[in-house]
PDB file of N, CA and C in Angstrom:
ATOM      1  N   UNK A   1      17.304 -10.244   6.660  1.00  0.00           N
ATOM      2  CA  UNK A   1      16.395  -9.949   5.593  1.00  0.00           C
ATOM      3  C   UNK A   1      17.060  -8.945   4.651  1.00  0.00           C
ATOM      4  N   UNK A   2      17.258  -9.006   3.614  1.00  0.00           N
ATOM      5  CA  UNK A   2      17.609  -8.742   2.527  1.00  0.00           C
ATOM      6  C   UNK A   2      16.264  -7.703   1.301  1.00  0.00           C
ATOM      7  N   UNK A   3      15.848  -7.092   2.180  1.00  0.00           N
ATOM      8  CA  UNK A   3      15.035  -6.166   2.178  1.00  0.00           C
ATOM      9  C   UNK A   3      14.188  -4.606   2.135  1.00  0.00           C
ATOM     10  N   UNK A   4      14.688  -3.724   1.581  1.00  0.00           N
ATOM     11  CA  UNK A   4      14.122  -2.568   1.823  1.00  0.00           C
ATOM     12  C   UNK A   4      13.063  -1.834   1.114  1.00  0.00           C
ATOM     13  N   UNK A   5      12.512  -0.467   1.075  1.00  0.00           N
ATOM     14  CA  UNK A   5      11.620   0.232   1.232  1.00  0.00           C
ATOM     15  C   UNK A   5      12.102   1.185   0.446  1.00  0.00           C
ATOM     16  N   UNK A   6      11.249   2.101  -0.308  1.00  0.00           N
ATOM     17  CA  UNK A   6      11.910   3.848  -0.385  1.00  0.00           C
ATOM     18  C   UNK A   6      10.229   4.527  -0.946  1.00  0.00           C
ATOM     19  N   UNK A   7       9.869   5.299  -0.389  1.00  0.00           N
ATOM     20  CA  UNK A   7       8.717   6.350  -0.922  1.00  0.00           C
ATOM     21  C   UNK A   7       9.969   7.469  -1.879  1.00  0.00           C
ATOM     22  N   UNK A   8       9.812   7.634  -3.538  1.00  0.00           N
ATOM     23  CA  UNK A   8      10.581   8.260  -4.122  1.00  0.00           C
ATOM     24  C   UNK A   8       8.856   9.021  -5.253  1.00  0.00           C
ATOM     25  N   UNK A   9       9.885  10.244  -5.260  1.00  0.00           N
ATOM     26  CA  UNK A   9       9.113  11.441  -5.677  1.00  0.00           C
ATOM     27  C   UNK A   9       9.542  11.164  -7.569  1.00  0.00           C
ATOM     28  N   UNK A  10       8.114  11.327  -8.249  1.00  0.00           N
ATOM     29  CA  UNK A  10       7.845  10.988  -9.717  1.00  0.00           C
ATOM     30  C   UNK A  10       7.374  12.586 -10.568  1.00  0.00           C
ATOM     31  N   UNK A  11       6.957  12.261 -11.813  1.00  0.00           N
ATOM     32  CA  UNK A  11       6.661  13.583 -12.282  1.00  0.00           C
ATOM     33  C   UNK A  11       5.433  13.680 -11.808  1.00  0.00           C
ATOM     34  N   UNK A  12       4.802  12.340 -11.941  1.00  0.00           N
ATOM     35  CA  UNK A  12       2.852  12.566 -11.551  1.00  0.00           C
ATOM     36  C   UNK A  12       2.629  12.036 -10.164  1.00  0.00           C
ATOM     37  N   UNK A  13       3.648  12.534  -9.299  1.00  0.00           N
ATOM     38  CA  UNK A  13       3.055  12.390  -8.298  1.00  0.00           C
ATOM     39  C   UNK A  13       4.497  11.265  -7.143  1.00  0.00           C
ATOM     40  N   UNK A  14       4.214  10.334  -6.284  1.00  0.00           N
ATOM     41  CA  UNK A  14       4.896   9.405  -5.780  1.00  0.00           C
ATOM     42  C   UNK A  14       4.752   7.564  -5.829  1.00  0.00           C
ATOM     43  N   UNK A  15       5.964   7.201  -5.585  1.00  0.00           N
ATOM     44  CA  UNK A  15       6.106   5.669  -6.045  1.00  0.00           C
ATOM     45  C   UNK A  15       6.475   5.215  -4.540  1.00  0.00           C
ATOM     46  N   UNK A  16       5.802   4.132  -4.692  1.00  0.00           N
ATOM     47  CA  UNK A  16       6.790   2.999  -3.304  1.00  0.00           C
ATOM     48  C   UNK A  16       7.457   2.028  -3.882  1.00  0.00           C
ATOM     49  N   UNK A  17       8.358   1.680  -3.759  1.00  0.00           N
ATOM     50  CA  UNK A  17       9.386   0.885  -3.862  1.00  0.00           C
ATOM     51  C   UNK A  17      10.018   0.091  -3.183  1.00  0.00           C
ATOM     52  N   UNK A  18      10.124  -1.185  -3.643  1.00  0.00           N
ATOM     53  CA  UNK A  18      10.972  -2.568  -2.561  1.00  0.00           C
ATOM     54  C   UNK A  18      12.363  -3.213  -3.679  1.00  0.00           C
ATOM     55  N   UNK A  19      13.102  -2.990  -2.224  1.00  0.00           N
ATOM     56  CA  UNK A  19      14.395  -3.428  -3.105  1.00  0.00           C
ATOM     57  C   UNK A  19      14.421  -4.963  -2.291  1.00  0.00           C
ATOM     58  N   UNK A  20      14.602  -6.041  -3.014  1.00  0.00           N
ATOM     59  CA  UNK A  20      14.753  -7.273  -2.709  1.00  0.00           C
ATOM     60  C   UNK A  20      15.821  -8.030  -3.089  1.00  0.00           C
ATOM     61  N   UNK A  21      17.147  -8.014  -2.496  1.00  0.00           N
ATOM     62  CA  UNK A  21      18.430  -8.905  -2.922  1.00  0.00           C
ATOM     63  C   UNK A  21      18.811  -7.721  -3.972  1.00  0.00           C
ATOM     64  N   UNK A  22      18.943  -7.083  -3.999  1.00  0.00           N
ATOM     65  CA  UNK A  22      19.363  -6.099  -4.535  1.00  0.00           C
ATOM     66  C   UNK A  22      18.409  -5.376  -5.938  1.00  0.00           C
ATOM     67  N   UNK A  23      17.100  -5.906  -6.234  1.00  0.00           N
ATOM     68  CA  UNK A  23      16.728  -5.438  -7.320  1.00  0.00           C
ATOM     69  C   UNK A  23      15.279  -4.621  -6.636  1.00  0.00           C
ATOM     70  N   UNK A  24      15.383  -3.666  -7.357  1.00  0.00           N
ATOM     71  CA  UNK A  24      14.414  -2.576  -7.143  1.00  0.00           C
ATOM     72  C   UNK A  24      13.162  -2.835  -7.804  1.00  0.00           C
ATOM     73  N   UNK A  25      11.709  -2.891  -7.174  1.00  0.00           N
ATOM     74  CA  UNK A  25      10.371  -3.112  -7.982  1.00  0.00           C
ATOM     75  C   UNK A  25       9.536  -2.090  -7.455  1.00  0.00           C
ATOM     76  N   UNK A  26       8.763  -1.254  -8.259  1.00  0.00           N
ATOM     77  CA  UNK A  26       7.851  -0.241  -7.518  1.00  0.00           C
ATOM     78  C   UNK A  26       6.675  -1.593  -7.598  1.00  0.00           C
ATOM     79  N   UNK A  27       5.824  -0.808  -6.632  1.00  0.00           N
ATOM     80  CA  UNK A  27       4.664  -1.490  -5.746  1.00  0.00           C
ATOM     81  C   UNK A  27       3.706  -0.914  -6.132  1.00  0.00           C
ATOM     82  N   UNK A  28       3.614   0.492  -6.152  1.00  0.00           N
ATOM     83  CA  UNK A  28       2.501   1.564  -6.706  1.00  0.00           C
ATOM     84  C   UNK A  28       2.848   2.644  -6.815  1.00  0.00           C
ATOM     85  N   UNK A  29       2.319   3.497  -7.448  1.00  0.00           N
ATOM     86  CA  UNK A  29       1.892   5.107  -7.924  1.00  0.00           C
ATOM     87  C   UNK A  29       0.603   5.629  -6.928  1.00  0.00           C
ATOM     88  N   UNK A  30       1.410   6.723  -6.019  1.00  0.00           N
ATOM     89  CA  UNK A  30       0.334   7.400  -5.636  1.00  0.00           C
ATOM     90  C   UNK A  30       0.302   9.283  -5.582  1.00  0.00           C
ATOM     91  N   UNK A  31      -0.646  10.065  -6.053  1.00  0.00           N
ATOM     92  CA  UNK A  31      -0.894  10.938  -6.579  1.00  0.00           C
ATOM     93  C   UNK A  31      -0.551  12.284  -5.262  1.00  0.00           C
ATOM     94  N   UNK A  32      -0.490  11.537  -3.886  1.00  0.00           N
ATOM     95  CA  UNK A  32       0.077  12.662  -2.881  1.00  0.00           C
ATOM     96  C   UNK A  32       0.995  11.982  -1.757  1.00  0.00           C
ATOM     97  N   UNK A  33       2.009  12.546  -1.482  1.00  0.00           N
ATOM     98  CA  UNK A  33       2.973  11.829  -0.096  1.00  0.00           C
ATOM     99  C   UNK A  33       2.361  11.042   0.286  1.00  0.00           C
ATOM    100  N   UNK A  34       0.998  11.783   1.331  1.00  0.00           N
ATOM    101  CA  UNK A  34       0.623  10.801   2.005  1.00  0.00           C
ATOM    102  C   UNK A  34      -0.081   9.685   1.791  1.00  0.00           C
ATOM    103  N   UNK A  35      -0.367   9.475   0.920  1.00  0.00           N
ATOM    104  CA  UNK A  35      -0.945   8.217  -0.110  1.00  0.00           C
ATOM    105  C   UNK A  35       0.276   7.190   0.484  1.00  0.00           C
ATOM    106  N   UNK A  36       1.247   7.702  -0.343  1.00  0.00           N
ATOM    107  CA  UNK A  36       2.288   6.770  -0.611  1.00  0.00           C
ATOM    108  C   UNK A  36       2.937   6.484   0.671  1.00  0.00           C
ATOM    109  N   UNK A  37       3.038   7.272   1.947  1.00  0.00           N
ATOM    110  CA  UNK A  37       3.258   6.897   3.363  1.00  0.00           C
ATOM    111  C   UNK A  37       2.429   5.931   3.684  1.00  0.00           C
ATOM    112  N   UNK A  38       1.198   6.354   3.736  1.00  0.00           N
ATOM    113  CA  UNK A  38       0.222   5.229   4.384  1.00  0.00           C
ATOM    114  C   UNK A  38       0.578   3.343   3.931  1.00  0.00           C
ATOM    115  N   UNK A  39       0.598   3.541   2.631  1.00  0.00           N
ATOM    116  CA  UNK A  39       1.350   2.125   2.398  1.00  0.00           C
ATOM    117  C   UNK A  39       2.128   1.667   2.089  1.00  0.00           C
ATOM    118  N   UNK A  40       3.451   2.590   2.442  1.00  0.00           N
ATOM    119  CA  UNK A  40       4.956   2.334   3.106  1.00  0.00           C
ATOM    120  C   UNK A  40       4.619   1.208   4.461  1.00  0.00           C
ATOM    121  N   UNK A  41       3.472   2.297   5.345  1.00  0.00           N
ATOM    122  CA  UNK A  41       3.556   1.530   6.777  1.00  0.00           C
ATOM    123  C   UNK A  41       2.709   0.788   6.475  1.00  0.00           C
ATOM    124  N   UNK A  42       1.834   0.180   5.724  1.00  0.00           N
ATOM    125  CA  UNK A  42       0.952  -0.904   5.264  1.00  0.00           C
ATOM    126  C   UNK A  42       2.124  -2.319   5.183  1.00  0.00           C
ATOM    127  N   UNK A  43       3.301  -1.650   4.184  1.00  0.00           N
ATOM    128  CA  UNK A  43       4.178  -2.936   4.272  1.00  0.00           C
ATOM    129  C   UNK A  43       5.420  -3.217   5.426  1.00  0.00           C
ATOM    130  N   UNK A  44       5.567  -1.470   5.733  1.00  0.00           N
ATOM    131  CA  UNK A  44       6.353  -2.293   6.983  1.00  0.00           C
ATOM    132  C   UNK A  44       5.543  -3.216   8.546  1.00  0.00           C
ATOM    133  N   UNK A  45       4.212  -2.348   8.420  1.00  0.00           N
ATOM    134  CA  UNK A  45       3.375  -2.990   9.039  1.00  0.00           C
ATOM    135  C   UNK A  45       3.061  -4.551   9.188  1.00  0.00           C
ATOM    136  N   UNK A  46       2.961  -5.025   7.859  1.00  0.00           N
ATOM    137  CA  UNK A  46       2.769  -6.028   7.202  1.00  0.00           C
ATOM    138  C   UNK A  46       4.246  -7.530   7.829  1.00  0.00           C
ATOM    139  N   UNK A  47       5.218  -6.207   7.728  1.00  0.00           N
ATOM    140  CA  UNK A  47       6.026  -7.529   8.200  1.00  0.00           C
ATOM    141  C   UNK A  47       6.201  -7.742   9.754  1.00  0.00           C
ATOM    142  N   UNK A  48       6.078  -6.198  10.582  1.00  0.00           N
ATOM    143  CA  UNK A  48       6.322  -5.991  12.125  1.00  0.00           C
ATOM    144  C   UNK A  48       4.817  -7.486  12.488  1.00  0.00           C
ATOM    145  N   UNK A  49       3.724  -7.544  11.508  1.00  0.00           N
ATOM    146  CA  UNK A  49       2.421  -8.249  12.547  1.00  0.00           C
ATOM    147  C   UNK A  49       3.524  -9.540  12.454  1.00  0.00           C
ATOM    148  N   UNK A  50       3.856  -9.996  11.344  1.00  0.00           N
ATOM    149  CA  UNK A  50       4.601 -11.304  10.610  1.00  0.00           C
ATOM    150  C   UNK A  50       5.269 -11.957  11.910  1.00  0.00           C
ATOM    151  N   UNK A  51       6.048 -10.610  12.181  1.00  0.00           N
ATOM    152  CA  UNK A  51       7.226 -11.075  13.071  1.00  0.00           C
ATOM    153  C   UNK A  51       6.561 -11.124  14.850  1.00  0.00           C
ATOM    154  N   UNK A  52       5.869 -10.647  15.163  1.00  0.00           N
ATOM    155  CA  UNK A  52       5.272 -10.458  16.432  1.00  0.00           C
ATOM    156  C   UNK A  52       3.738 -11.720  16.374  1.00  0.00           C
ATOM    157  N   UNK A  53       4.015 -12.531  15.241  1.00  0.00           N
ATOM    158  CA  UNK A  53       3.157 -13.877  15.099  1.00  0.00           C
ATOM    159  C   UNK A  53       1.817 -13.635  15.104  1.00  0.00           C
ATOM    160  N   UNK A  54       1.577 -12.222  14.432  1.00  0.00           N
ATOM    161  CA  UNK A  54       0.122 -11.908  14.784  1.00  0.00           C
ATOM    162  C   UNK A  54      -0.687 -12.273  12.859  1.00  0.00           C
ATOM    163  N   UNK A  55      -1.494 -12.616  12.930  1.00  0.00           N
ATOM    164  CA  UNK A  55      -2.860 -12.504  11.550  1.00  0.00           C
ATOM    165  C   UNK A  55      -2.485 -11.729  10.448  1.00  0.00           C
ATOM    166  N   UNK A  56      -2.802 -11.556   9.726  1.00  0.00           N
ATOM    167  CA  UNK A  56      -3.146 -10.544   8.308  1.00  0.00           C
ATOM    168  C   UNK A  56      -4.497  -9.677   8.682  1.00  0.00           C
ATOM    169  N   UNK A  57      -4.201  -8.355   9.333  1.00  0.00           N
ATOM    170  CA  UNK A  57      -5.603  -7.973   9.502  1.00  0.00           C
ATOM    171  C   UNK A  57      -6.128  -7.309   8.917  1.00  0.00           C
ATOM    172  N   UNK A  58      -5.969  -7.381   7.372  1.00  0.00           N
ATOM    173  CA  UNK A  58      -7.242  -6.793   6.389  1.00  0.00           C
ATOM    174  C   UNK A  58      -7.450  -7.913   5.968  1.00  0.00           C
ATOM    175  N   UNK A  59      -9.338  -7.613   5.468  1.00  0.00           N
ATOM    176  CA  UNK A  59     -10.332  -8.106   5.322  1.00  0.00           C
ATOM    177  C   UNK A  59     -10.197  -8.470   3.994  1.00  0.00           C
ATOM    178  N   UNK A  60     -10.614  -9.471   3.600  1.00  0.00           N
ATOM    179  CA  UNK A  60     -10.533 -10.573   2.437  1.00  0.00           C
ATOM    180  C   UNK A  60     -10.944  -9.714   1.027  1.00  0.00           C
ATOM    181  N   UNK A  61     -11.827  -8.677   0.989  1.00  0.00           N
ATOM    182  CA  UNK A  61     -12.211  -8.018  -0.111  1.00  0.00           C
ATOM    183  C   UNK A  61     -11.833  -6.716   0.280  1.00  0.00           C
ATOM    184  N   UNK A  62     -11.866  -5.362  -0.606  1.00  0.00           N
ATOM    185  CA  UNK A  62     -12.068  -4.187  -0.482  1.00  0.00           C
ATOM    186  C   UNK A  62     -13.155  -3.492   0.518  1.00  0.00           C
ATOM    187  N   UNK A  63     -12.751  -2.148   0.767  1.00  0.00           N
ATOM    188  CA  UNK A  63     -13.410  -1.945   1.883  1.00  0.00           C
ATOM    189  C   UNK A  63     -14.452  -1.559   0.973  1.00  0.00           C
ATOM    190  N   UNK A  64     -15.483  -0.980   1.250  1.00  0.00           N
ATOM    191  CA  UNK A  64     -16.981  -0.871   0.958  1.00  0.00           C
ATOM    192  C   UNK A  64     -16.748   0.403   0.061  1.00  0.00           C
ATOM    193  N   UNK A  65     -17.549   0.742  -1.143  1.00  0.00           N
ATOM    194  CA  UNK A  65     -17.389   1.514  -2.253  1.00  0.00           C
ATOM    195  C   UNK A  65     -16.409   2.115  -2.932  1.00  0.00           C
ATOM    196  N   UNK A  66     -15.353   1.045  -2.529  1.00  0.00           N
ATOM    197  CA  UNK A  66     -14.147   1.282  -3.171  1.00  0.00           C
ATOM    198  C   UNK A  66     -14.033   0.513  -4.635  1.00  0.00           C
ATOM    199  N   UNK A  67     -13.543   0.816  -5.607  1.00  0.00           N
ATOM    200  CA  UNK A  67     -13.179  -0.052  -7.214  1.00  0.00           C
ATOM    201  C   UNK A  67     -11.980  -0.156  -7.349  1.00  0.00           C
ATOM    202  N   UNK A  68     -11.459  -1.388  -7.991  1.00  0.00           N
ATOM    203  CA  UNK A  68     -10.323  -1.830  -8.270  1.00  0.00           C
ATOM    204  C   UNK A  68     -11.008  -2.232 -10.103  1.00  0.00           C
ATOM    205  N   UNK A  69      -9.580  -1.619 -10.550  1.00  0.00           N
ATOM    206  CA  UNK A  69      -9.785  -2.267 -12.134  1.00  0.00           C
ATOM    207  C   UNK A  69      -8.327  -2.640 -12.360  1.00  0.00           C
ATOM    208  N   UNK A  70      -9.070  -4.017 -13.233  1.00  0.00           N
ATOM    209  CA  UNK A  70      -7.011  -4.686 -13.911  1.00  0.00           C
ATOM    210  C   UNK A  70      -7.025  -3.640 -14.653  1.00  0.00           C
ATOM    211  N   UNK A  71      -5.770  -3.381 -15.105  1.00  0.00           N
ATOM    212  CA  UNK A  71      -5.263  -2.535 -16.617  1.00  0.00           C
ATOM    213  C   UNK A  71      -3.622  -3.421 -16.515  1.00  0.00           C
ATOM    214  N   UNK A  72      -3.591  -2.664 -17.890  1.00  0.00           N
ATOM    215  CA  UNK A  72      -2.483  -3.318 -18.437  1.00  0.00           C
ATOM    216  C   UNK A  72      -0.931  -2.928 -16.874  1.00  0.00           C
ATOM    217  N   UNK A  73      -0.221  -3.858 -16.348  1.00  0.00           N
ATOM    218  CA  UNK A  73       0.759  -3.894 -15.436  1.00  0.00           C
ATOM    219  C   UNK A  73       0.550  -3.994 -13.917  1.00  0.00           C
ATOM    220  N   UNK A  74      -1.204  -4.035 -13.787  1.00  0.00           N
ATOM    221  CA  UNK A  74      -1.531  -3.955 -12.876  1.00  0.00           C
ATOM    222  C   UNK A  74      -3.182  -3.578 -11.931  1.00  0.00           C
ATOM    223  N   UNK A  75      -3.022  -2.315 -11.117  1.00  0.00           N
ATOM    224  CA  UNK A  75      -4.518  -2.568 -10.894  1.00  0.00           C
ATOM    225  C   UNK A  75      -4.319  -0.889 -10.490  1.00  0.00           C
ATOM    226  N   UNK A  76      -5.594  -0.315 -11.021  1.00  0.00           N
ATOM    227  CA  UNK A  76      -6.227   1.449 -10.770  1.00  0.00           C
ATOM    228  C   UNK A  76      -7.029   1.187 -10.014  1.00  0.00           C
ATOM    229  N   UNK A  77      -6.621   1.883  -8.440  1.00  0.00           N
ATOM    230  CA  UNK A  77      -7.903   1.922  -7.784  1.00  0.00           C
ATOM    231  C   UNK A  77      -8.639   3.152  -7.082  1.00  0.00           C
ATOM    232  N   UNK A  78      -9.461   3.365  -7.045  1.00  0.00           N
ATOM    233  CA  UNK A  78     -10.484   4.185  -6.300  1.00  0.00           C
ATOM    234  C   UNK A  78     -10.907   4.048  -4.826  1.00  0.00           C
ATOM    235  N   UNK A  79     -10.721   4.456  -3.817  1.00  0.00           N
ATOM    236  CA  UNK A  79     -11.206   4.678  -2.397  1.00  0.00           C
ATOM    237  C   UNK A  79     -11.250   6.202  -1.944  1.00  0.00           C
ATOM    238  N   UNK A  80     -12.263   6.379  -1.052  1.00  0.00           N
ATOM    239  CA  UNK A  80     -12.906   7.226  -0.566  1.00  0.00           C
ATOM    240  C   UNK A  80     -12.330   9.250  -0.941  1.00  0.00           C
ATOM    241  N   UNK A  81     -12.657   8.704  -2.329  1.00  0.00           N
ATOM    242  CA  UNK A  81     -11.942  10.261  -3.169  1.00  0.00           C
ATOM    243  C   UNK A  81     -10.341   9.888  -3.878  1.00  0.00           C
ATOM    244  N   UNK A  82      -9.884   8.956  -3.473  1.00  0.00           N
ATOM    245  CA  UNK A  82      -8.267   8.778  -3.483  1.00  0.00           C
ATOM    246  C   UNK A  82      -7.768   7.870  -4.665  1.00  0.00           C
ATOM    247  N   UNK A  83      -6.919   8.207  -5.576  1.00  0.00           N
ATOM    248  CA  UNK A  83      -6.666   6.648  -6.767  1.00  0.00           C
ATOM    249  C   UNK A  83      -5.398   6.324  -6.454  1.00  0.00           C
ATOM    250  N   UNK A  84      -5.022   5.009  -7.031  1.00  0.00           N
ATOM    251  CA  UNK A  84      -3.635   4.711  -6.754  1.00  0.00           C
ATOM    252  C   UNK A  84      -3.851   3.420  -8.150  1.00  0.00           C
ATOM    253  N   UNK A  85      -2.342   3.372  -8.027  1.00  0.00           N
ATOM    254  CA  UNK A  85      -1.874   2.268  -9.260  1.00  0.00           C
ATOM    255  C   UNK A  85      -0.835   1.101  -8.612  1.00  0.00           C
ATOM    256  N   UNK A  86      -1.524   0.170  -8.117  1.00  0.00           N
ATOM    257  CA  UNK A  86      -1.035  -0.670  -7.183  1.00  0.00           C
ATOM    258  C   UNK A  86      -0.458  -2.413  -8.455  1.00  0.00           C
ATOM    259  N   UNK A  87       0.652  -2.967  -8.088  1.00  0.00           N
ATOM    260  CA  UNK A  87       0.999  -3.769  -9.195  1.00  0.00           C
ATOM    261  C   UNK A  87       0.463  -5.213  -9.058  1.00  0.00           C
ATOM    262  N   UNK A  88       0.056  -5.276  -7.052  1.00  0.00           N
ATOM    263  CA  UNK A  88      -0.774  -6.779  -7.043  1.00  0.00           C
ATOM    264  C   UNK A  88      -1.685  -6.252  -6.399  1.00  0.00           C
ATOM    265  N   UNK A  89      -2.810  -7.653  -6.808  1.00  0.00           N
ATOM    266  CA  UNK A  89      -4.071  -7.233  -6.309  1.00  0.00           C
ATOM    267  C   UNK A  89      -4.356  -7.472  -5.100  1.00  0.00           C
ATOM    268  N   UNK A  90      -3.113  -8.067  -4.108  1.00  0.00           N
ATOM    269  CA  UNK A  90      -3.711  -8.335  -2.580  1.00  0.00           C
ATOM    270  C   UNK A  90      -2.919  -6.893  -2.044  1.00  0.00           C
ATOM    271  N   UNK A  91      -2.134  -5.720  -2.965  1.00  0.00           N
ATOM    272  CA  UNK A  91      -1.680  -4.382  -2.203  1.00  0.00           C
ATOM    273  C   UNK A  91      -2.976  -3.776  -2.756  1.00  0.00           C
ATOM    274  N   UNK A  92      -3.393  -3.613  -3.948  1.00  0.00           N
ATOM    275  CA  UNK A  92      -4.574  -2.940  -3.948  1.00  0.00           C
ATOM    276  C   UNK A  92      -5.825  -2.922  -3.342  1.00  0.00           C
ATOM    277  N   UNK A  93      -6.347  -4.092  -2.796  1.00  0.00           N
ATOM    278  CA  UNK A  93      -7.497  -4.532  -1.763  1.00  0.00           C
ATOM    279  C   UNK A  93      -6.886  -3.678  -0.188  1.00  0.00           C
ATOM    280  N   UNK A  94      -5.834  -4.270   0.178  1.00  0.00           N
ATOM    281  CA  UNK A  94      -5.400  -3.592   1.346  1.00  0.00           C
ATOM    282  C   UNK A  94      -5.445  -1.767   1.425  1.00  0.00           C
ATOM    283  N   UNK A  95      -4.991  -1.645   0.255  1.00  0.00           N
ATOM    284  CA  UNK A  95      -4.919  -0.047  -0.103  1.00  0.00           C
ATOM    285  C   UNK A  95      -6.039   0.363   0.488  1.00  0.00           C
ATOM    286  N   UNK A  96      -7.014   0.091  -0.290  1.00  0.00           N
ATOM    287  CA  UNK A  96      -8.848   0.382  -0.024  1.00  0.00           C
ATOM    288  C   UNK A  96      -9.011   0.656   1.497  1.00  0.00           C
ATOM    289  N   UNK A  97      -8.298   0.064   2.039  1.00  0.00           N
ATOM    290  CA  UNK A  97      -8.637   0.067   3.466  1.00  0.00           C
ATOM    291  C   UNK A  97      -7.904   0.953   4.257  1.00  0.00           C
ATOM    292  N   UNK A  98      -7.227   1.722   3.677  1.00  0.00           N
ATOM    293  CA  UNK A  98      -5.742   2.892   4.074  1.00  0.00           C
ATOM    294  C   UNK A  98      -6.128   4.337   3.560  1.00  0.00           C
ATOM    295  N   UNK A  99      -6.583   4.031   2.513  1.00  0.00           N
ATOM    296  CA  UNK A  99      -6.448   5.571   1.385  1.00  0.00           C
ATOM    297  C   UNK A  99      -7.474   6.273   2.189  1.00  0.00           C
ATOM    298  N   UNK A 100      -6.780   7.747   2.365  1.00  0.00           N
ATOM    299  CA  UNK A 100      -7.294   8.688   2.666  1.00  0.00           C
ATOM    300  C   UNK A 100      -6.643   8.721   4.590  1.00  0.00           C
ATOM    301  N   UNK A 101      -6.575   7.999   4.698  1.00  0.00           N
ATOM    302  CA  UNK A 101      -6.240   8.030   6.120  1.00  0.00           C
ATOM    303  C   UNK A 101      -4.737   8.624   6.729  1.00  0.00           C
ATOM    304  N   UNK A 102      -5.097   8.754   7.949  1.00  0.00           N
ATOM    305  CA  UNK A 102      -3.734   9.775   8.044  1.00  0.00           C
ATOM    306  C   UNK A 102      -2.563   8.574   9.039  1.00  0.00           C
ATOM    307  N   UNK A 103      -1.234   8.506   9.156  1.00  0.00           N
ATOM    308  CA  UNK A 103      -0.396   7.647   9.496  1.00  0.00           C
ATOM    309  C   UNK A 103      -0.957   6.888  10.956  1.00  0.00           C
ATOM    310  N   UNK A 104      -1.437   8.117  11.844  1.00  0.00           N
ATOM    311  CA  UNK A 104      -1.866   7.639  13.624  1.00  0.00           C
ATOM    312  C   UNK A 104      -3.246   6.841  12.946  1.00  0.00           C
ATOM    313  N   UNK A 105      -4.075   6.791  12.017  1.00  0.00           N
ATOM    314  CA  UNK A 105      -5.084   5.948  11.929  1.00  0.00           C
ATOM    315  C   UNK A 105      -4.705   4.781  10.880  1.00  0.00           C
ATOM    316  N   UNK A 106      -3.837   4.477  10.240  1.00  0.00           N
ATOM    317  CA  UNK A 106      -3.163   3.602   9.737  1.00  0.00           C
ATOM    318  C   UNK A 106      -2.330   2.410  10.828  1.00  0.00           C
ATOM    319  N   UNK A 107      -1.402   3.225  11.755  1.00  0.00           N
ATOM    320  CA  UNK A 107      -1.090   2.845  12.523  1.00  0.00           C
ATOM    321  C   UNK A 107      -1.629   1.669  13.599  1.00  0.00           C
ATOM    322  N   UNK A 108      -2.627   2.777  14.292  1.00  0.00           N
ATOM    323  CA  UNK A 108      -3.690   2.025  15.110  1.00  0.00           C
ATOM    324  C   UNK A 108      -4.172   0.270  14.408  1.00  0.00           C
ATOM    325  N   UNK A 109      -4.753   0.832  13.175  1.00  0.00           N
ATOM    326  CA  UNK A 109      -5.478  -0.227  12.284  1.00  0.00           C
ATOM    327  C   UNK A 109      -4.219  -1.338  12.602  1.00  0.00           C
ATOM    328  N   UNK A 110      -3.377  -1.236  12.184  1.00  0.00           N
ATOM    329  CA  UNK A 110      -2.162  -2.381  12.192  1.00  0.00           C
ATOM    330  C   UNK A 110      -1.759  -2.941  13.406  1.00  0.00           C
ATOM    331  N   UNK A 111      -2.212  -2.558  14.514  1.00  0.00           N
ATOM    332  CA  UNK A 111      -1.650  -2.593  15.650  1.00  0.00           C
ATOM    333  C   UNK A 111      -2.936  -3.438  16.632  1.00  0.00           C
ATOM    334  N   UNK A 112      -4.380  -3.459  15.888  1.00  0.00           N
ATOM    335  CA  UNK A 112      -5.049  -3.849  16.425  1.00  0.00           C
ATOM    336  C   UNK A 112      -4.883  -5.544  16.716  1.00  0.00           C
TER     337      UNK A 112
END
């Protein structure tokens, strides 16, 4: 796999980033580290279920009183106090279900 990762530090805050065959794309803008950790392991998560033949285990919509809005490059979202600027809308739905949470409860979630 021809694949990597980087959580890199911005003026307003932090970016996640995937380098694919050699070209670099941020994923999202998030406003504290741990924002931007939590869905680091959202995507490495994402590929460990892939490979261990397990489901997609977030839920088809946003978690409950969370908002997602298009804007121009992408999607602003809102969960439980937390915003982020996510570039597709199936990382921003997943987000909803992460933000605010700390890595051992991120973890767990992925592992279920």
């Amino acid at each position: 796999m021809e694949v990597a990762y980087a959580v890199r530090r911005e003026d307003a805050g932090f970016s996640v980033a995937k380098q694919n065959r050699g070209v670099w794309t941020t994923l999202g803008r998030f406003a504290g580290r741990s924002e931007a950790d939590a869905f680091l392991l959202v995507c490495l998560g994402a590929i460990w279920r892939a490979d261990q033949g397990l489901g997609d285990i977030f839920p088809a919509d946003p978690a409950p009183g969370a908002t997602i809005t298009q804007v121009d490059g992408g999607y602003d979202v809102e969960a439980r106090g937390h915003r982020a600027f996510l570039r597709q809308r199936s990382d921003a739905k997943r987000y909803t279900h992460v933000a605010g949470r700390d890595l051992r409860e991120v973890a767990d979630f992925l592992m279920a």
